[in-house]
Protein backbone atom coordinates (compact mmCIF):
# COMPACT_ATOMS: atom_id res chain seq x y z
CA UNK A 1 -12.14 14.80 2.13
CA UNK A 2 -12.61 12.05 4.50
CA UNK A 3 -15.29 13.39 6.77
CA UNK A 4 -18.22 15.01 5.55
CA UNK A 5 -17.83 13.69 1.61
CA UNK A 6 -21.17 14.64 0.27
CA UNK A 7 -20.05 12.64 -2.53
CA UNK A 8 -18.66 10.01 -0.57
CA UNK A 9 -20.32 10.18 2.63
CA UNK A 10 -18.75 6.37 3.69
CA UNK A 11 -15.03 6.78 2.78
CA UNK A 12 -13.18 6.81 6.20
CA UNK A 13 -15.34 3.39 6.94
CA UNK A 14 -14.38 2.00 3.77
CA UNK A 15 -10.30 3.21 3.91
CA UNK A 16 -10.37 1.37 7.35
CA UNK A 17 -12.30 -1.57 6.14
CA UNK A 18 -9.69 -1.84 3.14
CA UNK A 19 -6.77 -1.52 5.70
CA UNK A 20 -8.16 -4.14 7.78
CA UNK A 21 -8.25 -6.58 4.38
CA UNK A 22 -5.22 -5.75 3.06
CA UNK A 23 -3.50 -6.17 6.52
CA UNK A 24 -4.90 -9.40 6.70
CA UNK A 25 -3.70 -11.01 3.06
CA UNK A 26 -0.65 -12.60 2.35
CA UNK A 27 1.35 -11.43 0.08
CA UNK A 28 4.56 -13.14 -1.27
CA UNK A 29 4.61 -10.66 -4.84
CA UNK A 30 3.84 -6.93 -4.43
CA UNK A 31 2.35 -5.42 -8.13
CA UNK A 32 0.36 -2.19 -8.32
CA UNK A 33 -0.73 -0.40 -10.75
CA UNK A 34 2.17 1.99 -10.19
CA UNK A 35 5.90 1.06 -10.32
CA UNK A 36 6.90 3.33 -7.97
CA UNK A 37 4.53 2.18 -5.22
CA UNK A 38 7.19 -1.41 -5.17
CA UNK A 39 10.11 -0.41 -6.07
CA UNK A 40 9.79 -1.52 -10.15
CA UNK A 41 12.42 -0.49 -11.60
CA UNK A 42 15.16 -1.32 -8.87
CA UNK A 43 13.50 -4.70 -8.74
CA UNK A 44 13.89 -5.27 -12.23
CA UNK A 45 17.55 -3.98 -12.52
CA UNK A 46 18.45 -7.08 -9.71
CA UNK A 47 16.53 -9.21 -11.37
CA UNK A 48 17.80 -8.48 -14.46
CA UNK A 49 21.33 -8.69 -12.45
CA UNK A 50 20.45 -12.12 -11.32
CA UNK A 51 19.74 -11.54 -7.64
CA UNK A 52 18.75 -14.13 -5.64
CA UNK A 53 16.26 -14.32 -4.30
CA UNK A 54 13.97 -13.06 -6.57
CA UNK A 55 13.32 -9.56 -6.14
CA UNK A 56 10.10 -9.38 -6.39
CA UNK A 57 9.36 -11.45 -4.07
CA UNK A 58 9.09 -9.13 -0.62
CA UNK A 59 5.72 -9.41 1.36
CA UNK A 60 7.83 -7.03 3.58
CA UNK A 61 7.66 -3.90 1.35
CA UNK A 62 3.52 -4.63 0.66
CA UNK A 63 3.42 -4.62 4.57
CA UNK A 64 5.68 -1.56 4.63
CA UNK A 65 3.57 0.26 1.74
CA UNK A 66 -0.12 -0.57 3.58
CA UNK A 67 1.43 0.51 6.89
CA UNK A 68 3.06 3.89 4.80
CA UNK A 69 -0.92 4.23 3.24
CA UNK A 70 -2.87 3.50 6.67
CA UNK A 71 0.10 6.21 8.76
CA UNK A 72 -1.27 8.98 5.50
CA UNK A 73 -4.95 7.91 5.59
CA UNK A 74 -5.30 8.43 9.87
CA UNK A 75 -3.06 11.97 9.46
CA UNK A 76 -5.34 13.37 7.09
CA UNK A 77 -7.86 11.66 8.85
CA UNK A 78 -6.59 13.63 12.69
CA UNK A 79 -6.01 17.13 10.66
CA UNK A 80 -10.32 16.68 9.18
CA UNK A 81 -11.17 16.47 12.84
């Protein structure tokens, strides 16, 4: 829950704080602690291939994921209201 997290009573102020970081960071290589979340293993298959440029170099899919994160963060945050 985003509103009213007895646990967490600050968590919508700190998602949107985090948003407005990661918004603001460059970002030339995308790595999370998930694979999926980048695009891993299709990355590393063109790599592997010998793409050029590097794969893994794509600050447009870590703007595309935030923008994916902050779109899921403000729904659930519209359906808590």
């Amino acid at each position: 829950h985003l509103l009213g997290n007895a646990k967490y009573p600050a968590i919508a102020r700190d998602f949107e704080h985090s948003f407005a970081v990661w918004k603001g960071l460059a970002c030339d290589v995308f790595l999370a602690d998930h694979g999926d979340f980048y695009g891993m293993q299709e990355k590393y298959r063109r790599a592997r291939d010998g793409a050029s440029p590097n794969p893994f170099i794509d600050p447009n899919g870590y703007r595309d994921f935030v923008a994916r994160a902050e779109e899921r963060f403000r729904e659930q945050l519209a359906s808590e209201r």
